[in-house]
Every structure is written in C-alpha cells, then in structure tokens.
C-alpha atoms as a PDB file:
ATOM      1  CA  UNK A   1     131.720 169.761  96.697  1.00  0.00           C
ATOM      2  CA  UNK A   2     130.276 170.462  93.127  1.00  0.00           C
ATOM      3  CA  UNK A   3     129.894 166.766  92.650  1.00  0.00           C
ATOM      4  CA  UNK A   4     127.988 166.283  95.896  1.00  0.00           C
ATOM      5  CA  UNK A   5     125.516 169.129  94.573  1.00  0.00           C
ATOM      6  CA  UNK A   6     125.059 167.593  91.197  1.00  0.00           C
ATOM      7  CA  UNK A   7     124.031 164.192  92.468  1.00  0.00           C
ATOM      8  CA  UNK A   8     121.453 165.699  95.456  1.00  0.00           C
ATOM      9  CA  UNK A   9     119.852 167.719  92.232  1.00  0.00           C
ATOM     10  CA  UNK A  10     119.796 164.780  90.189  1.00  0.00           C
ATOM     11  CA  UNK A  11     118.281 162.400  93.217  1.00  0.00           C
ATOM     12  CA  UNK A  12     115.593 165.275  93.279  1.00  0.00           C
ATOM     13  CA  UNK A  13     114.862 165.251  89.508  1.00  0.00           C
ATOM     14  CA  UNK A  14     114.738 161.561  89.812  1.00  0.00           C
ATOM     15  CA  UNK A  15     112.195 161.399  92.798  1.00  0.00           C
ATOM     16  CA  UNK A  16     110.054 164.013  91.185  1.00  0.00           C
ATOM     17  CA  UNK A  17     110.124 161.881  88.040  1.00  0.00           C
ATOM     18  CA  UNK A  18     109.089 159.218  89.665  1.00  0.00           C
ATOM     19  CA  UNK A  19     106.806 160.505  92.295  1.00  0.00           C
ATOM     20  CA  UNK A  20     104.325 162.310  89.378  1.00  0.00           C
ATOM     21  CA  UNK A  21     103.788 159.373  87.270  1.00  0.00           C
ATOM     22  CA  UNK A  22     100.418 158.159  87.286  1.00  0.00           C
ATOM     23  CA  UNK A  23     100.782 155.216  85.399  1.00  0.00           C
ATOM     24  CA  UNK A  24     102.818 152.999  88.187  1.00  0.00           C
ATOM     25  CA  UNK A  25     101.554 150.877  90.927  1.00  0.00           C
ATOM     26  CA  UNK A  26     102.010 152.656  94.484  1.00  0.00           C
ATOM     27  CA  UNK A  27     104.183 149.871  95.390  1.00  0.00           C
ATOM     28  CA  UNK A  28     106.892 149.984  92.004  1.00  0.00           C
ATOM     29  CA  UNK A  29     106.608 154.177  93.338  1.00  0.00           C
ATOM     30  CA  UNK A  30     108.054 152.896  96.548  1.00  0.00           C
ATOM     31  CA  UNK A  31     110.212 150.603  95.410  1.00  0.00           C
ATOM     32  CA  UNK A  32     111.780 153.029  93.063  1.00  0.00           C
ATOM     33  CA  UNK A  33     111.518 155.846  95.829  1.00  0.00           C
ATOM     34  CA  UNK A  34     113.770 153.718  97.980  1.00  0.00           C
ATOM     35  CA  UNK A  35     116.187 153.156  95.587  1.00  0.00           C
ATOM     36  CA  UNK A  36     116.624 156.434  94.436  1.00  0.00           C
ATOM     37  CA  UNK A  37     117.414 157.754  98.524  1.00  0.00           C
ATOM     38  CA  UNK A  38     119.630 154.516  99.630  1.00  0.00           C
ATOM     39  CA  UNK A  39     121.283 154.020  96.605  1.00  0.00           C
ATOM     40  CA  UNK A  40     121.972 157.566  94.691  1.00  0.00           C
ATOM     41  CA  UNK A  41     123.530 156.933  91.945  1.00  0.00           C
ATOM     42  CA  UNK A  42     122.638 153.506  90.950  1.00  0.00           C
ATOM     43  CA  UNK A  43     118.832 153.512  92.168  1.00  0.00           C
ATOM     44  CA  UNK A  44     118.505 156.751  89.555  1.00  0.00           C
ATOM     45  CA  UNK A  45     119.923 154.248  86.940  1.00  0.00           C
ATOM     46  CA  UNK A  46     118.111 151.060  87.853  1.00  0.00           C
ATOM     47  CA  UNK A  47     114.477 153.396  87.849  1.00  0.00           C
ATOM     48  CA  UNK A  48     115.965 154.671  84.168  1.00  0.00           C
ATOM     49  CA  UNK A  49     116.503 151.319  82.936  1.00  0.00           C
ATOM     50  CA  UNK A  50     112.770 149.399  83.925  1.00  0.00           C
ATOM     51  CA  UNK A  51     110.738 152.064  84.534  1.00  0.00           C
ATOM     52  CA  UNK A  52     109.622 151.944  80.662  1.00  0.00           C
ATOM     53  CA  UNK A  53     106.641 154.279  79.824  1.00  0.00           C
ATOM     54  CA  UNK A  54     103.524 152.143  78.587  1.00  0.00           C
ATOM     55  CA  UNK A  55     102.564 152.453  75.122  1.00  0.00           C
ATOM     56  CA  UNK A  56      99.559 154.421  74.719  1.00  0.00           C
ATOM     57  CA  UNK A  57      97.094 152.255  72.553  1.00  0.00           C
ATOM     58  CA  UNK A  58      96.159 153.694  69.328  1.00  0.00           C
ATOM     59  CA  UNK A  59      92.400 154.358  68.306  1.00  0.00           C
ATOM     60  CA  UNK A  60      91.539 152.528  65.569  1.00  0.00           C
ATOM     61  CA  UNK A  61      88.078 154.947  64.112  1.00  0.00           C
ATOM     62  CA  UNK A  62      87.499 152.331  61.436  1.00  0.00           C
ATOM     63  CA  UNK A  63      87.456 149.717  64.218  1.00  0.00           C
ATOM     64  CA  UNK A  64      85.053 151.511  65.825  1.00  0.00           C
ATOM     65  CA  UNK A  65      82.737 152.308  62.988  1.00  0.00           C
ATOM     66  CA  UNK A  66      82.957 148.848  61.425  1.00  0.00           C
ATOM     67  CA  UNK A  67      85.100 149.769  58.337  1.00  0.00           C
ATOM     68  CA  UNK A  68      88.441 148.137  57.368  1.00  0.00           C
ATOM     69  CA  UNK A  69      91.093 150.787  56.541  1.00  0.00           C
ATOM     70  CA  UNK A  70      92.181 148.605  54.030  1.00  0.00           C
ATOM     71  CA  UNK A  71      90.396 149.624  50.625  1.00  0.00           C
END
C-alpha cells in the first residue's frame, strides 16, 4: 500500500519536472510524458538519465568589448 503511494508521488514529481521545463522540444515533453505514465518506474529513470540540462553559455564581457582577458 505505502509502496503504491510512493511511486504515484514520485510519477507526479516526475511529470511536473518534466512538464515545466522550457528548454525541451514539445515532442521529447511527450515522449518523456509517456514514459513516465506507461512505464512508472523505469520511464522516471530513463527521463533522469537523458534528459541532461543544457549548459548555459557563459558571457564573455571582454569578448564583447574587444579585450583579451589574458594580460
């Protein structure tokens, strides 16, 4: 019984996690969506494993200005 209500709380953590990130294509949102409700326990585990978070690019100012930051 107890185990039943930990994985349905998980599977909702694990669609809201996937369903509020902006930075995936619609269609990797369904994807992921679908795995998450047919297969509980492994779709949470599959989205975990390739859903990596992009990199946010650093800005370079001396790039910008025209000045190396090497002196």
């Amino acid at each position: 019984m107890y185990v039943l209500l930990i994985l349905i709380i998980v599977d909702i953590l694990g669609l809201f996690s996937v369903l509020k990130r902006n930075d995936l294509d619609p269609m990797y949102k369904i994807v992921f969506t679908l795995c998450i409700i047919l297969l509980p326990i492994v779709g949470i585990i599959i989205y975990y494993l390739f859903s990596s978070r992009r990199k946010r690019k650093k800005f370079d100012i001396s790039k910008r200005w025209g000045r190396s930051s090497k002196r």
